[in-house]
PDB file of N, CA and C in Angstrom:
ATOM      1  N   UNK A   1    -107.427  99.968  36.019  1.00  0.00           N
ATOM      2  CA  UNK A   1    -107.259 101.308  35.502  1.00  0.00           C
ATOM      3  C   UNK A   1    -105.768 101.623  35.423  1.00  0.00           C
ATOM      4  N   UNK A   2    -105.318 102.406  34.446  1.00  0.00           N
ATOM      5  CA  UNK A   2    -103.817 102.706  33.967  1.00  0.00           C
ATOM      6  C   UNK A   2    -103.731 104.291  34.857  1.00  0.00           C
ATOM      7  N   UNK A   3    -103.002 104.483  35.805  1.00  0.00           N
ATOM      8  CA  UNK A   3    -102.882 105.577  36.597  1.00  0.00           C
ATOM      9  C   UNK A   3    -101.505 105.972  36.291  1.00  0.00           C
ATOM     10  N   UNK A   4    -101.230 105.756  34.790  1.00  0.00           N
ATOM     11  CA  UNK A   4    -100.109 106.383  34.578  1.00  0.00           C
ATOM     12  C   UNK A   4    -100.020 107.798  33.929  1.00  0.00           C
ATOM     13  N   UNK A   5    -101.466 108.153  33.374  1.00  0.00           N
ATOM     14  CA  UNK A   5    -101.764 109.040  32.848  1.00  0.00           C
ATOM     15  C   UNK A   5    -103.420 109.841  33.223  1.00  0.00           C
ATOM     16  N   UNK A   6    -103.641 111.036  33.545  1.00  0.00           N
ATOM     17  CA  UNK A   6    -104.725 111.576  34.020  1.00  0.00           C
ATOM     18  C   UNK A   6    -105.619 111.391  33.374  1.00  0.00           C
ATOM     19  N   UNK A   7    -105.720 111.034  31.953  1.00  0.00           N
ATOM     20  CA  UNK A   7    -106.455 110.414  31.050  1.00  0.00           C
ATOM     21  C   UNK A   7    -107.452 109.706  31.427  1.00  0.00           C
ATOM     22  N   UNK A   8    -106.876 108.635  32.211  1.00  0.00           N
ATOM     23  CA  UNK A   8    -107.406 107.142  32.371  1.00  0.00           C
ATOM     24  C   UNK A   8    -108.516 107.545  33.344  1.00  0.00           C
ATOM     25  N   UNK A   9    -108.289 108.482  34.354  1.00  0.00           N
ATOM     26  CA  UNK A   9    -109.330 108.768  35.224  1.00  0.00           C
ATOM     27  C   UNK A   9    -110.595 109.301  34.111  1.00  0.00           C
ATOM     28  N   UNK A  10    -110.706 109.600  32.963  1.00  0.00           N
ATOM     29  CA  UNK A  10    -111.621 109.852  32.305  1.00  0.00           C
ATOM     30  C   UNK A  10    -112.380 108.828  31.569  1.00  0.00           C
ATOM     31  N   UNK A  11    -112.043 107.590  31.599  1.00  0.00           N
ATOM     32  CA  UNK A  11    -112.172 106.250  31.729  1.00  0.00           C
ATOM     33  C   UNK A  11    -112.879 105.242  32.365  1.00  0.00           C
ATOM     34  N   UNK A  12    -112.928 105.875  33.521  1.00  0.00           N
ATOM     35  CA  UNK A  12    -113.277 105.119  34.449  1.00  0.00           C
ATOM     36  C   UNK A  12    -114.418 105.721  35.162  1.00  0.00           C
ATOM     37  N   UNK A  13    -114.279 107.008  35.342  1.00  0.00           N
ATOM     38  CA  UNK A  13    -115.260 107.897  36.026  1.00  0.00           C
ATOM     39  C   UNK A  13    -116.171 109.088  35.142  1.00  0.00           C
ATOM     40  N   UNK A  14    -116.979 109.562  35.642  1.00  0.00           N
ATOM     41  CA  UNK A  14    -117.388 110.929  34.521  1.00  0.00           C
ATOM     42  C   UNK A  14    -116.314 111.825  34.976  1.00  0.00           C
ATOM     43  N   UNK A  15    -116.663 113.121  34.002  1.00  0.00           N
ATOM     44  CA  UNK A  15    -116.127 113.578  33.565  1.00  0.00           C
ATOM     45  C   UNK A  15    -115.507 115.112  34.863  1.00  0.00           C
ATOM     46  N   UNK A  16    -116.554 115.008  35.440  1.00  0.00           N
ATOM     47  CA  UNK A  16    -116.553 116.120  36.727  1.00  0.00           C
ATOM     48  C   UNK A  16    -116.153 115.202  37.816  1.00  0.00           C
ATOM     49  N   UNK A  17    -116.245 113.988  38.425  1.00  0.00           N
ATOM     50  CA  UNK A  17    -115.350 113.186  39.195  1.00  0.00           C
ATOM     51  C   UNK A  17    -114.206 112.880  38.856  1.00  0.00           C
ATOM     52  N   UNK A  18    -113.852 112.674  37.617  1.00  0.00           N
ATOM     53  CA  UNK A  18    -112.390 112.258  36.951  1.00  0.00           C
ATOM     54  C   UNK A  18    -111.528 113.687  37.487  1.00  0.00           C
ATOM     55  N   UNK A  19    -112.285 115.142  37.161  1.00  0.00           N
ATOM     56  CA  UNK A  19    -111.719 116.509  37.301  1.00  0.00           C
ATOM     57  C   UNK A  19    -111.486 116.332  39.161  1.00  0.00           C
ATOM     58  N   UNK A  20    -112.198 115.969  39.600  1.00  0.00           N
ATOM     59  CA  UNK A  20    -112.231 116.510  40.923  1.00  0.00           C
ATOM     60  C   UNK A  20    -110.904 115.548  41.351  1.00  0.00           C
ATOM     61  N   UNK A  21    -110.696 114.199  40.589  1.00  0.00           N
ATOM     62  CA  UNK A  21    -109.812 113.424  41.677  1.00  0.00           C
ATOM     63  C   UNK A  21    -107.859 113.826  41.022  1.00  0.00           C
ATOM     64  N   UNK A  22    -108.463 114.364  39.682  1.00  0.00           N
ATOM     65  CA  UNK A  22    -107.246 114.553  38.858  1.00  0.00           C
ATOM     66  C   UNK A  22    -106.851 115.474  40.005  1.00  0.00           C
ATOM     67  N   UNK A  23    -107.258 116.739  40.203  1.00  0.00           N
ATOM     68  CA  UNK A  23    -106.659 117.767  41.100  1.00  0.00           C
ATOM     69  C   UNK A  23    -105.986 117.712  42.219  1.00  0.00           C
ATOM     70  N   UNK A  24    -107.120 116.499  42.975  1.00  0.00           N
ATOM     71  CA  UNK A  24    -105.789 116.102  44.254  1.00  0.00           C
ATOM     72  C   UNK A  24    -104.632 115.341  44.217  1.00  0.00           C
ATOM     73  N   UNK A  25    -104.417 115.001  42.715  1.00  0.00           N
ATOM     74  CA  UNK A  25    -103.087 114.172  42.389  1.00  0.00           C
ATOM     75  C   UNK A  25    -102.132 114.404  42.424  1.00  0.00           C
ATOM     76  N   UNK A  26    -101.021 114.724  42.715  1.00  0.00           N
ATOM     77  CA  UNK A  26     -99.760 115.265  42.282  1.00  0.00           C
ATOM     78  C   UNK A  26     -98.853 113.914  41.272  1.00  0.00           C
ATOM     79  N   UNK A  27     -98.667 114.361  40.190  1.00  0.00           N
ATOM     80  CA  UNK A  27     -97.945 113.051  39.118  1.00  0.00           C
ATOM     81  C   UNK A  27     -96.723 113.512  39.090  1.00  0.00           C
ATOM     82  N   UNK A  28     -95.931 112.161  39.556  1.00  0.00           N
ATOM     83  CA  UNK A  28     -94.353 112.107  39.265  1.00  0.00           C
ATOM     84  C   UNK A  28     -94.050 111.614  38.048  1.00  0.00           C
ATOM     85  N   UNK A  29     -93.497 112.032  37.157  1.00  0.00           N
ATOM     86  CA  UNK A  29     -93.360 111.486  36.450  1.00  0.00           C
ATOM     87  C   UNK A  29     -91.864 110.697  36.451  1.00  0.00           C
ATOM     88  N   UNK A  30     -90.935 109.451  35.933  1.00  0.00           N
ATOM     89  CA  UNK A  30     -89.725 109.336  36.071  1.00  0.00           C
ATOM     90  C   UNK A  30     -89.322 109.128  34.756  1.00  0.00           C
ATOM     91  N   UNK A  31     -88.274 109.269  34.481  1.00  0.00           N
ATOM     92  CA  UNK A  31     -87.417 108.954  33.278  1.00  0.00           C
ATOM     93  C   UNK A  31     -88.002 108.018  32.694  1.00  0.00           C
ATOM     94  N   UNK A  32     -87.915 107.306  30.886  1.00  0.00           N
ATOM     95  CA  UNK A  32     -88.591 106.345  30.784  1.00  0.00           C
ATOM     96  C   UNK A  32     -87.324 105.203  30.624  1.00  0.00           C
ATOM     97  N   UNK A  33     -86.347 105.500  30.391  1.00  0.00           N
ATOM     98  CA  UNK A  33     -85.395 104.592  30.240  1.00  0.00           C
ATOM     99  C   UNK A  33     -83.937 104.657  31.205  1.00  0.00           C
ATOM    100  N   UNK A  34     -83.188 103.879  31.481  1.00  0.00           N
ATOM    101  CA  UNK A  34     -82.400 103.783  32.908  1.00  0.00           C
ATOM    102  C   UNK A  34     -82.750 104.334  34.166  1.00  0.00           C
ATOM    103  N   UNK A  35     -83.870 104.419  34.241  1.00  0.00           N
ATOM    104  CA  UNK A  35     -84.525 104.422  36.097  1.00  0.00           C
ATOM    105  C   UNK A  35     -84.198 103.685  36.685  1.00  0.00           C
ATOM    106  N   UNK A  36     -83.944 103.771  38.135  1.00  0.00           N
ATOM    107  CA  UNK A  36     -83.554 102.362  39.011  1.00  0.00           C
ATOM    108  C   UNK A  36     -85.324 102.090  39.763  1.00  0.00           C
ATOM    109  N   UNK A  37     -85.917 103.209  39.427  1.00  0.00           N
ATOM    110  CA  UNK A  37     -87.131 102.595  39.322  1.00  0.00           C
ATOM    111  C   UNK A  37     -87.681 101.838  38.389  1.00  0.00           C
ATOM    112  N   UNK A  38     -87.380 101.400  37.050  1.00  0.00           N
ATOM    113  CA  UNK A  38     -87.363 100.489  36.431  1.00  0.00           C
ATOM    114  C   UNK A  38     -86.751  99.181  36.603  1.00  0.00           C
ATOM    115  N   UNK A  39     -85.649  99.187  37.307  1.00  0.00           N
ATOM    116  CA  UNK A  39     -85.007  97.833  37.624  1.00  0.00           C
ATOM    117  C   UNK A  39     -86.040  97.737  38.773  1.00  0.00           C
ATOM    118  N   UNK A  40     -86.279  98.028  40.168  1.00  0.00           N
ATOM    119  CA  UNK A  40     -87.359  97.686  41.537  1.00  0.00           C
ATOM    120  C   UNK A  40     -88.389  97.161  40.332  1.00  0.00           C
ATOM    121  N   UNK A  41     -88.821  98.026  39.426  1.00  0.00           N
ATOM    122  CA  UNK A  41     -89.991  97.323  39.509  1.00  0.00           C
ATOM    123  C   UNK A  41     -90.410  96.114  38.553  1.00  0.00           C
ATOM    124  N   UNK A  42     -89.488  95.779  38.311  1.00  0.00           N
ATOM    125  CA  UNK A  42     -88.921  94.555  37.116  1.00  0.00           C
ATOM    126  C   UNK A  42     -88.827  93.705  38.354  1.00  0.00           C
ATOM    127  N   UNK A  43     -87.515  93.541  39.345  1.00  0.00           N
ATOM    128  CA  UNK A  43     -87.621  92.663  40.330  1.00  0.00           C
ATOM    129  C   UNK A  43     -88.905  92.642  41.335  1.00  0.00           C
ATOM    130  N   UNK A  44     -89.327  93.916  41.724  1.00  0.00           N
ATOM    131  CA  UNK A  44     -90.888  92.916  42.493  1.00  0.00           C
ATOM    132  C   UNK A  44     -91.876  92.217  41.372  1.00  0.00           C
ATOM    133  N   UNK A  45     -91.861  92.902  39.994  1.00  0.00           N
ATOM    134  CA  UNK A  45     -92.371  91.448  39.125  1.00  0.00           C
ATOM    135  C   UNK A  45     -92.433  90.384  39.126  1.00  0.00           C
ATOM    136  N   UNK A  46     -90.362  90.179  39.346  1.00  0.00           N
ATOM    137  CA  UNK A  46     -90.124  88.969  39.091  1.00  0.00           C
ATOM    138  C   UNK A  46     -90.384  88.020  40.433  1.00  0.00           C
ATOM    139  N   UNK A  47     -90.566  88.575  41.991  1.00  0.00           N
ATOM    140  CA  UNK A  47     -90.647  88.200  43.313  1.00  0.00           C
ATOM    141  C   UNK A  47     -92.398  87.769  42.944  1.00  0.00           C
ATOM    142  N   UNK A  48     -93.244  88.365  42.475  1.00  0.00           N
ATOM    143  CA  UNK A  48     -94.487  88.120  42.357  1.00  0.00           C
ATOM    144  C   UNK A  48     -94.816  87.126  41.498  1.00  0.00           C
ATOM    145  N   UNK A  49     -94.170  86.798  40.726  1.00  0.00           N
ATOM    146  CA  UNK A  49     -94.117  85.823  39.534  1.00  0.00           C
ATOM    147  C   UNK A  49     -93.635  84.626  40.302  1.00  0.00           C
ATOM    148  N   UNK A  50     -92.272  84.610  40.764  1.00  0.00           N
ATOM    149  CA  UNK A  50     -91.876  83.322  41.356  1.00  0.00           C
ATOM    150  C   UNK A  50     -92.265  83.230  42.716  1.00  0.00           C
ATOM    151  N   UNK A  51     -92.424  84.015  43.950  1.00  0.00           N
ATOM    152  CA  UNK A  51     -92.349  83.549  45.388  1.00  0.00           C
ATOM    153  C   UNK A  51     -94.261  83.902  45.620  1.00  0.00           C
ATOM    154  N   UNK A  52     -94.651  85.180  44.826  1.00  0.00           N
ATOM    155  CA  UNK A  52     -96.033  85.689  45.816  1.00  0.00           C
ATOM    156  C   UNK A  52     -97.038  85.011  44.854  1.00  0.00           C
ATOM    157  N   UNK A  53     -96.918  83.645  44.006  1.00  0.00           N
ATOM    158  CA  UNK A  53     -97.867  83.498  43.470  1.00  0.00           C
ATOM    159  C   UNK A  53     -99.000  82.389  43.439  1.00  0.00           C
ATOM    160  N   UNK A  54     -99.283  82.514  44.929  1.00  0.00           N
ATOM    161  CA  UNK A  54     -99.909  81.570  45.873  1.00  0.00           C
ATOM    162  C   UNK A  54    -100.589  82.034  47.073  1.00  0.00           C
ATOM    163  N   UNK A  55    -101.493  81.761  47.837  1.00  0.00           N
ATOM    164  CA  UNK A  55    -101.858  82.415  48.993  1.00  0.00           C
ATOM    165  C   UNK A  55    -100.885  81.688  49.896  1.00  0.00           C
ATOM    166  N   UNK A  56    -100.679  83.035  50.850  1.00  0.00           N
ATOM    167  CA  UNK A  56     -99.711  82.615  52.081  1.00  0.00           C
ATOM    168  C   UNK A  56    -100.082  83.015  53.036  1.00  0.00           C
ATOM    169  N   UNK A  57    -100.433  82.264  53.968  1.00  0.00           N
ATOM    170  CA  UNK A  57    -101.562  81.869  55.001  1.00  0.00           C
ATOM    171  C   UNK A  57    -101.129  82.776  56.299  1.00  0.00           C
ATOM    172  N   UNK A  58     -99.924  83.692  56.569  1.00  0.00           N
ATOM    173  CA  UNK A  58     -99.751  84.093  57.554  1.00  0.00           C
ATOM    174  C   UNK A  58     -98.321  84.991  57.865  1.00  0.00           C
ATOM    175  N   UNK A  59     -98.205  86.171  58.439  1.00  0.00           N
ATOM    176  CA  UNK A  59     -97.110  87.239  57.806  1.00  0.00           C
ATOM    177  C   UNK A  59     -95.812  86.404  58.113  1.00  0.00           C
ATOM    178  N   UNK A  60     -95.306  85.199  59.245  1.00  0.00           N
ATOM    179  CA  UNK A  60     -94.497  85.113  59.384  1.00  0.00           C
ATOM    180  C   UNK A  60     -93.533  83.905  58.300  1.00  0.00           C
ATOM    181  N   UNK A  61     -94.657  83.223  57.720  1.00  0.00           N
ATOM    182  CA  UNK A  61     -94.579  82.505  56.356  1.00  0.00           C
ATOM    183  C   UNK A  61     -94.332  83.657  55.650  1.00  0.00           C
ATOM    184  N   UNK A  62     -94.885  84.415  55.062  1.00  0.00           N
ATOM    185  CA  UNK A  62     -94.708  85.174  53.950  1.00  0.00           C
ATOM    186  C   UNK A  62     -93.248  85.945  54.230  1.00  0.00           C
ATOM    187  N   UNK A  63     -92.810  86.261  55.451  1.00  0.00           N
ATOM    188  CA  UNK A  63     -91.380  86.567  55.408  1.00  0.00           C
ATOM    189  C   UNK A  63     -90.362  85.947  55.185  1.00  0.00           C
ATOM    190  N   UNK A  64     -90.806  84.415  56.164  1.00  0.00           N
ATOM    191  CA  UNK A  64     -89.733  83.416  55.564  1.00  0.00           C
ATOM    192  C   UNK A  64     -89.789  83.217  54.106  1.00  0.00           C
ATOM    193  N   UNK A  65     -90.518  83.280  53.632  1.00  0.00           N
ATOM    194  CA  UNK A  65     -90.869  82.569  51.649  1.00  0.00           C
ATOM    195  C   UNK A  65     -89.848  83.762  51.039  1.00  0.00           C
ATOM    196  N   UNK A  66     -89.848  85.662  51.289  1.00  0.00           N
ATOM    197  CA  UNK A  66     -89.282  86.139  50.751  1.00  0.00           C
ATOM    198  C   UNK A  66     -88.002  86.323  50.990  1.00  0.00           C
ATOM    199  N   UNK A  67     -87.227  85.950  52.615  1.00  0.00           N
ATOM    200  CA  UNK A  67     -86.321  86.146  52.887  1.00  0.00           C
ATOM    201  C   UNK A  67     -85.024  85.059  51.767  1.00  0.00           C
ATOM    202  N   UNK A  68     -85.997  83.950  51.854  1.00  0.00           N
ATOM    203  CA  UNK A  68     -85.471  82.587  51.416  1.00  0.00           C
ATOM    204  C   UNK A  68     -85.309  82.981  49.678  1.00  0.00           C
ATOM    205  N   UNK A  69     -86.324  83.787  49.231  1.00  0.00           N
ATOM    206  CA  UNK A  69     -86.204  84.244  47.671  1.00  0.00           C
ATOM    207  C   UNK A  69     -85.384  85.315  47.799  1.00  0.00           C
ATOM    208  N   UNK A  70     -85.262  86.158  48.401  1.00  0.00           N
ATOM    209  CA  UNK A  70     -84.085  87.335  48.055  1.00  0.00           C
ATOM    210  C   UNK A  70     -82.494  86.546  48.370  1.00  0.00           C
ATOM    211  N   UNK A  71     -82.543  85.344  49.297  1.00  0.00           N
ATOM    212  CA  UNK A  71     -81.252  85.020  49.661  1.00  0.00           C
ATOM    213  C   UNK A  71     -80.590  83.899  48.163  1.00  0.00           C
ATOM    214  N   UNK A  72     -81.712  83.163  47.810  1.00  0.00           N
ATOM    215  CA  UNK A  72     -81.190  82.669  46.500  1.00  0.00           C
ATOM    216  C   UNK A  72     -80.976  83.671  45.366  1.00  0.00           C
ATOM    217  N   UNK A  73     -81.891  84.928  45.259  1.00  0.00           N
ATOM    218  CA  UNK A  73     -81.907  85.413  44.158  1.00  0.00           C
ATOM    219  C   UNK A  73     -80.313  86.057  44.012  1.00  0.00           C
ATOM    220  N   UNK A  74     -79.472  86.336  45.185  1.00  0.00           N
ATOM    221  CA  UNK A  74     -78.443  87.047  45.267  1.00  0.00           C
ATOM    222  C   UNK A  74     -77.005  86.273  45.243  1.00  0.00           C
ATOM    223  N   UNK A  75     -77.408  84.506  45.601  1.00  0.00           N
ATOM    224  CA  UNK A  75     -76.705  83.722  45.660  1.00  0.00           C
ATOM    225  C   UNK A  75     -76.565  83.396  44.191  1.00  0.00           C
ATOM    226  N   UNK A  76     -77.418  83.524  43.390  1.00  0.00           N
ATOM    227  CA  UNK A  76     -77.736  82.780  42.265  1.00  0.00           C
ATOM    228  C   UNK A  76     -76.990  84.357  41.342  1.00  0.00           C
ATOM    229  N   UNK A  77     -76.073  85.115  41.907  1.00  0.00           N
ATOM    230  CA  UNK A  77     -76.072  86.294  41.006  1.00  0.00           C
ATOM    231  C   UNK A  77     -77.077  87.600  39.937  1.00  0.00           C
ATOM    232  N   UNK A  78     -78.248  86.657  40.064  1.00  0.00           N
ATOM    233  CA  UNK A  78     -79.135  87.146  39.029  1.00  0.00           C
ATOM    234  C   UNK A  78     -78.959  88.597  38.172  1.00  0.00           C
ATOM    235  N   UNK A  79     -78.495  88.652  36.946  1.00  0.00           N
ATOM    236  CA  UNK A  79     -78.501  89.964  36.244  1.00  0.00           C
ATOM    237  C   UNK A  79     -79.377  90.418  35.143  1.00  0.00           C
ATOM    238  N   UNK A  80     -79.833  91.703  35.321  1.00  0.00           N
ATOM    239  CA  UNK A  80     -80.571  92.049  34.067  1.00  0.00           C
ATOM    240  C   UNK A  80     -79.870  92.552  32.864  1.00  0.00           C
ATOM    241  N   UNK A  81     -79.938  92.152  31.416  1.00  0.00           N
ATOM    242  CA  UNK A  81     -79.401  92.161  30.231  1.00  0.00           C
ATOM    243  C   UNK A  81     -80.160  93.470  29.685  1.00  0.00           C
ATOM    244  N   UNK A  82     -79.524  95.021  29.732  1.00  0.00           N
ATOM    245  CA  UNK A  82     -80.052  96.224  29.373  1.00  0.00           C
ATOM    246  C   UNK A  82     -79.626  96.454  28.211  1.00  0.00           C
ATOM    247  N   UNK A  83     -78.730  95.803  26.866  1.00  0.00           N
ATOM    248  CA  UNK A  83     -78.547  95.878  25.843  1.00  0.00           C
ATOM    249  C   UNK A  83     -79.576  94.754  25.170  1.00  0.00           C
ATOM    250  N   UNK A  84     -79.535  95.346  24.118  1.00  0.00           N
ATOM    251  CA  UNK A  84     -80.603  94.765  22.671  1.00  0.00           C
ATOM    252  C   UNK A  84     -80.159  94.970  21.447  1.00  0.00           C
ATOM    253  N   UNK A  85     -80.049  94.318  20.507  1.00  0.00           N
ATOM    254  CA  UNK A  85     -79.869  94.108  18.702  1.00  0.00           C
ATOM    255  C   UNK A  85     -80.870  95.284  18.476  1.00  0.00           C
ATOM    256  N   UNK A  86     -81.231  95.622  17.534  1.00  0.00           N
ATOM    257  CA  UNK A  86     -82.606  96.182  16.757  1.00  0.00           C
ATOM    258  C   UNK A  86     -83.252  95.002  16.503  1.00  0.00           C
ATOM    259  N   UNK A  87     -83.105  93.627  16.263  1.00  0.00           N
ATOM    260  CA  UNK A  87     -84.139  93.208  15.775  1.00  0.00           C
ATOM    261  C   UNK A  87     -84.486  92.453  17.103  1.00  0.00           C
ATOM    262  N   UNK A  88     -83.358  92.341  18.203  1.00  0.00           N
ATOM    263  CA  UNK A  88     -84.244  91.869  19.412  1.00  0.00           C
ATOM    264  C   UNK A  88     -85.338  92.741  20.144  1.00  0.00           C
ATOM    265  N   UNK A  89     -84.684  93.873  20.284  1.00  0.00           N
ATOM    266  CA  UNK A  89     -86.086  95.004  20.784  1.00  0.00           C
ATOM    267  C   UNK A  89     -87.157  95.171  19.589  1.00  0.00           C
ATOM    268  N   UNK A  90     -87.095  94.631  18.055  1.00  0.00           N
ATOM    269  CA  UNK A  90     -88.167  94.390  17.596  1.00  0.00           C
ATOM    270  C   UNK A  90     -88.908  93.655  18.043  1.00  0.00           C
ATOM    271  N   UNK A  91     -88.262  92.869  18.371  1.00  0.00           N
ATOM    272  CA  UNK A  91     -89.428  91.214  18.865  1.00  0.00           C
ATOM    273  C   UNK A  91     -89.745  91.929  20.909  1.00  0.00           C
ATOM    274  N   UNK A  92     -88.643  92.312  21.125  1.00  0.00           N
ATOM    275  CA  UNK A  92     -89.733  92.641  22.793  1.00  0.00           C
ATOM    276  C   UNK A  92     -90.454  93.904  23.145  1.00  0.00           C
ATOM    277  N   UNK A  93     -90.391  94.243  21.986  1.00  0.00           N
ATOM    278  CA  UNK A  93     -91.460  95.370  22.267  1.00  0.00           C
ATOM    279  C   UNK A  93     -91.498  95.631  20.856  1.00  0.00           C
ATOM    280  N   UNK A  94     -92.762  94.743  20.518  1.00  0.00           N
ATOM    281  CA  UNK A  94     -93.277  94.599  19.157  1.00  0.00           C
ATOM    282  C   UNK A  94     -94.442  95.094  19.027  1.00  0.00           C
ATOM    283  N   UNK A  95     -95.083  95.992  20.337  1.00  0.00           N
ATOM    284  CA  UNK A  95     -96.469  96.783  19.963  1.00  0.00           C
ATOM    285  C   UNK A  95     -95.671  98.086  19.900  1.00  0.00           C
ATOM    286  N   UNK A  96     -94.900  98.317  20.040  1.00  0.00           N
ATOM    287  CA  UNK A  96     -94.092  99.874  19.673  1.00  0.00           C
ATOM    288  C   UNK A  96     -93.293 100.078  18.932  1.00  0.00           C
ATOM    289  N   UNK A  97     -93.008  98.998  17.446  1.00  0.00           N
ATOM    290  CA  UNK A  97     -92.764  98.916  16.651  1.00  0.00           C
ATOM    291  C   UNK A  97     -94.076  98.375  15.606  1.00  0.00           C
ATOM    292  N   UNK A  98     -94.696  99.359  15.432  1.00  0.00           N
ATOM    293  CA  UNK A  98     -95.582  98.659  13.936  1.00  0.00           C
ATOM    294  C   UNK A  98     -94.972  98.579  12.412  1.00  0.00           C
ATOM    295  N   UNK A  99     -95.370  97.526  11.843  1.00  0.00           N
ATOM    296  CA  UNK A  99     -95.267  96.807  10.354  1.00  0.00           C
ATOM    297  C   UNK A  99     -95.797  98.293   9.641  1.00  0.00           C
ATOM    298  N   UNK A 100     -94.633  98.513   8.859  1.00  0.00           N
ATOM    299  CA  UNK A 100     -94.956  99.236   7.784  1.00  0.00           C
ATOM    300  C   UNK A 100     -94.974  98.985   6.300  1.00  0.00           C
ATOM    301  N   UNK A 101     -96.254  99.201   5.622  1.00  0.00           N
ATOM    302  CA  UNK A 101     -96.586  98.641   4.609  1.00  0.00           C
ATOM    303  C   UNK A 101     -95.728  98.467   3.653  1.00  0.00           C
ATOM    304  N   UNK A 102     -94.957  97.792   2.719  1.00  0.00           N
ATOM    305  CA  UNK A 102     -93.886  97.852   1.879  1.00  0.00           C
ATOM    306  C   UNK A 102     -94.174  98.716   0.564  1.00  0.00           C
TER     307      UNK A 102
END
Protein backbone atom coordinates (compact mmCIF):
# COMPACT_ATOMS: atom_id res chain seq x y z
CA UNK A 1 0.00 0.00 0.00
CA UNK A 2 1.28 3.67 -1.02
CA UNK A 3 0.89 5.64 2.45
CA UNK A 4 1.91 8.57 0.79
CA UNK A 5 -1.41 9.75 0.18
CA UNK A 6 -4.87 9.23 2.27
CA UNK A 7 -6.21 8.01 -0.87
CA UNK A 8 -4.54 4.75 -0.80
CA UNK A 9 -6.22 3.88 2.50
CA UNK A 10 -9.36 3.83 0.24
CA UNK A 11 -7.69 1.09 -1.59
CA UNK A 12 -7.09 -1.12 0.56
CA UNK A 13 -9.86 -0.91 3.09
CA UNK A 14 -13.71 0.15 2.85
CA UNK A 15 -14.67 3.08 2.89
CA UNK A 16 -15.73 3.77 6.76
CA UNK A 17 -12.37 1.91 7.97
CA UNK A 18 -10.19 3.82 5.46
CA UNK A 19 -12.24 7.14 7.31
CA UNK A 20 -11.67 5.89 10.70
CA UNK A 21 -7.77 5.17 10.21
CA UNK A 22 -7.31 8.39 7.93
CA UNK A 23 -8.27 10.46 11.17
CA UNK A 24 -5.77 9.09 13.48
CA UNK A 25 -3.06 10.03 10.97
CA UNK A 26 -1.31 13.06 11.17
CA UNK A 27 0.58 13.53 7.37
CA UNK A 28 3.86 15.25 7.07
CA UNK A 29 4.24 16.19 4.20
CA UNK A 30 8.16 17.23 2.97
CA UNK A 31 9.38 19.21 0.16
CA UNK A 32 9.47 17.24 -3.07
CA UNK A 33 12.77 18.30 -4.30
CA UNK A 34 16.19 19.07 -2.19
CA UNK A 35 15.06 17.29 1.07
CA UNK A 36 17.82 15.77 3.01
CA UNK A 37 15.11 13.45 3.48
CA UNK A 38 15.48 12.56 0.03
CA UNK A 39 19.18 11.99 0.11
CA UNK A 40 18.56 9.32 3.77
CA UNK A 41 16.30 7.81 1.82
CA UNK A 42 18.18 7.21 -1.44
CA UNK A 43 21.16 5.95 0.83
CA UNK A 44 19.15 3.39 3.03
CA UNK A 45 18.08 2.22 -0.60
CA UNK A 46 21.26 2.01 -1.60
CA UNK A 47 22.46 0.06 2.07
CA UNK A 48 19.42 -2.34 1.26
CA UNK A 49 20.37 -2.98 -2.22
CA UNK A 50 24.06 -3.67 -1.49
CA UNK A 51 24.62 -4.85 2.37
CA UNK A 52 20.68 -5.94 3.64
CA UNK A 53 20.07 -8.11 0.71
CA UNK A 54 20.38 -11.43 2.30
CA UNK A 55 19.23 -12.93 5.57
CA UNK A 56 21.51 -12.13 8.46
CA UNK A 57 21.36 -14.63 10.96
CA UNK A 58 22.00 -12.50 14.10
CA UNK A 59 22.07 -8.60 15.40
CA UNK A 60 25.74 -8.72 16.03
CA UNK A 61 26.50 -9.83 12.26
CA UNK A 62 24.12 -7.46 10.99
CA UNK A 63 26.10 -4.62 12.77
CA UNK A 64 29.31 -5.75 11.73
CA UNK A 65 27.97 -6.11 7.80
CA UNK A 66 26.70 -2.33 8.22
CA UNK A 67 29.45 -0.88 10.13
CA UNK A 68 31.89 -2.42 7.45
CA UNK A 69 29.34 -0.81 4.58
CA UNK A 70 29.10 2.67 6.00
CA UNK A 71 33.05 2.55 6.58
CA UNK A 72 33.72 1.75 2.78
CA UNK A 73 30.88 3.77 1.61
CA UNK A 74 32.72 6.96 3.14
CA UNK A 75 36.17 5.71 2.26
CA UNK A 76 35.10 5.22 -1.22
CA UNK A 77 33.83 9.10 -1.16
CA UNK A 78 30.51 8.13 -2.61
CA UNK A 79 28.51 11.22 -4.20
CA UNK A 80 25.11 11.83 -5.42
CA UNK A 81 24.90 13.66 -8.98
CA UNK A 82 21.68 16.27 -8.29
CA UNK A 83 22.08 17.93 -11.75
CA UNK A 84 20.42 16.57 -15.05
CA UNK A 85 20.33 17.61 -19.00
CA UNK A 86 16.51 17.70 -19.99
CA UNK A 87 16.95 14.85 -21.94
CA UNK A 88 18.66 12.93 -19.04
CA UNK A 89 15.71 13.53 -16.57
CA UNK A 90 13.72 12.51 -19.71
CA UNK A 91 15.08 9.13 -19.64
CA UNK A 92 15.00 8.93 -15.46
CA UNK A 93 11.90 9.81 -14.91
CA UNK A 94 10.21 8.83 -18.04
CA UNK A 95 6.71 8.01 -16.41
CA UNK A 96 6.48 11.83 -15.62
CA UNK A 97 7.26 12.81 -18.82
CA UNK A 98 4.63 11.43 -21.37
CA UNK A 99 5.06 11.25 -25.38
CA UNK A 100 3.12 13.80 -26.91
CA UNK A 101 1.45 13.09 -30.04
CA UNK A 102 3.22 15.04 -32.94
Amino acid sequence: MNTHTPTSFYKAFEPEEARRLINKIEFHYTPKHGSWLDVAEIELSILSRQCLNRRIPAQETLNTEVEAWVTERNESKAKMSWQFTTEETRIKLKKLYPVLPE
